[in-house]
Protein backbone atom coordinates (compact mmCIF):
# COMPACT_ATOMS: atom_id res chain seq x y z
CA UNK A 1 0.00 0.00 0.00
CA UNK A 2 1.58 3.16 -1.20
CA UNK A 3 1.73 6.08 1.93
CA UNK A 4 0.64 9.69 0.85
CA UNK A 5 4.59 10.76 0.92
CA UNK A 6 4.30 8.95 -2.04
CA UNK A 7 1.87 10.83 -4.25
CA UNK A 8 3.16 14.81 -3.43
CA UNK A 9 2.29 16.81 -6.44
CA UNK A 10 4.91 18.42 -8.08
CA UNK A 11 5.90 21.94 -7.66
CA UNK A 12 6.44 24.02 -10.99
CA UNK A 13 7.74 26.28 -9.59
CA UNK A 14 10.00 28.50 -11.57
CA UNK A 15 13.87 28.45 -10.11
CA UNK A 16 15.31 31.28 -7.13
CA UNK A 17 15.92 34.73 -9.59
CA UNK A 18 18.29 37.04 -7.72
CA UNK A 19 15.34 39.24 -7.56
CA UNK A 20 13.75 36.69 -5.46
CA UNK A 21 16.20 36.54 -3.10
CA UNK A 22 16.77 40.52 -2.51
CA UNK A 23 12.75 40.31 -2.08
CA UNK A 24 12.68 37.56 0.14
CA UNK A 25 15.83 39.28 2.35
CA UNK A 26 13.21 42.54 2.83
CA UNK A 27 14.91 45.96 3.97
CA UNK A 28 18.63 44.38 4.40
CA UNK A 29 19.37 45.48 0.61
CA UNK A 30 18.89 48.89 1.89
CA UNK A 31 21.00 48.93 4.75
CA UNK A 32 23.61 47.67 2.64
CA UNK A 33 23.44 50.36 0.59
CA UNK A 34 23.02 52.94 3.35
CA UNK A 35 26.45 51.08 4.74
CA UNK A 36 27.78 51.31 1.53
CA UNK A 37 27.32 55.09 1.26
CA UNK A 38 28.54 56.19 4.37
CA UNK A 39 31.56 54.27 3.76
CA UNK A 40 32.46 56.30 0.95
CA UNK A 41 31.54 59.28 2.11
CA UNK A 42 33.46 58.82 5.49
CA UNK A 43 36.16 58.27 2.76
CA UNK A 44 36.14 61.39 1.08
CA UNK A 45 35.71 63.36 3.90
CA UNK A 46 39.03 61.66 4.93
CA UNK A 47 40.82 62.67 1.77
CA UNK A 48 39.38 66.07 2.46
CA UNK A 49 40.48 66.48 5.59
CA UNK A 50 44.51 65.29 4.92
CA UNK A 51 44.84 67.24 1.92
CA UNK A 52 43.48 70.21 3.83
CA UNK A 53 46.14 69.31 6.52
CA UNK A 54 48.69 69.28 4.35
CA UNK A 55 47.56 72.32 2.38
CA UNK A 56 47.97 73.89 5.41
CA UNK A 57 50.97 73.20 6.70
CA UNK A 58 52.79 73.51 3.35
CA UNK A 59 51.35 77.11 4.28
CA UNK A 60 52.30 77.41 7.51
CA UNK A 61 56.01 76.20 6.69
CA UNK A 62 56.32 78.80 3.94
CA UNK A 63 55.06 81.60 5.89
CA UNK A 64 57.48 80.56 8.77
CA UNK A 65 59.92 80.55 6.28
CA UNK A 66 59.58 83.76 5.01
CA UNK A 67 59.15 85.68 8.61
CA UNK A 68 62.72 84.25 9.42
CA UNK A 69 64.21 85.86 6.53
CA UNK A 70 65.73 89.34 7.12
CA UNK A 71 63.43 91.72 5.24
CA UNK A 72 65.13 94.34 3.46
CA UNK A 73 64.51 97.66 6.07
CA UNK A 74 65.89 97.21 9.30
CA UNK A 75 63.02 96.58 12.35
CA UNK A 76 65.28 99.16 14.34
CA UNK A 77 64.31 101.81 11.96
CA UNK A 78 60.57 101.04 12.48
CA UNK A 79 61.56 101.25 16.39
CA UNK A 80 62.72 104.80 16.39
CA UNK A 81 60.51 106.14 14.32
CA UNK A 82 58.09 105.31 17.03
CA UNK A 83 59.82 106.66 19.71
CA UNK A 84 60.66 110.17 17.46
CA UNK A 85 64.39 109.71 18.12
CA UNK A 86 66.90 110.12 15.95
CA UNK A 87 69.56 106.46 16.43
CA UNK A 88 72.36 108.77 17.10
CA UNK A 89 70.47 111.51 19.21
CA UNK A 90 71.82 110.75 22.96
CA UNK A 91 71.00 112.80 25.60
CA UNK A 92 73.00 112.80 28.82
């Protein structure tokens, strides 16, 4: 005698599509995505933020540079032209 296992009827069911399984997985496509995204963004605000560094110390450097080069009028000058002395003017 044959048991019901037996006589199943058979499924004709097309095959899995990879749509079917990104349906069937519900909202974790999107969070990959979202992941994804803020991955690369996280990225190029990186980038952003060494070049900027570096930008700005390059900067810095040549500005420090340049401000321990003697300029060509003497900061004594400057001084005494303040003070409305003459450099040679000595009183006793």
């Amino acid at each position: 005698m044959p048991s019901s296992a037996d006589h199943r009827p058979v499924s004709r069911e097309r095959p899995w599509s990879l749509r079917d399984l990104w349906s069937s997985l519900g909202f974790w496509p999107s969070i990959v995505r979202i992941i994804v995204l803020e991955i690369l963004v996280l990225l190029a605000l990186a980038v952003a933020i060494v070049a900027y560094l570096n930008w700005s110390s390059e900067a810095a450097f040549a500005e420090f540079l340049a401000a321990s080069q003697p300029s060509a009028a003497a900061p004594s000058s400057s001084l005494h032209a303040v003070k409305g002395r003459a450099p040679c003017d000595r009183s006793a």
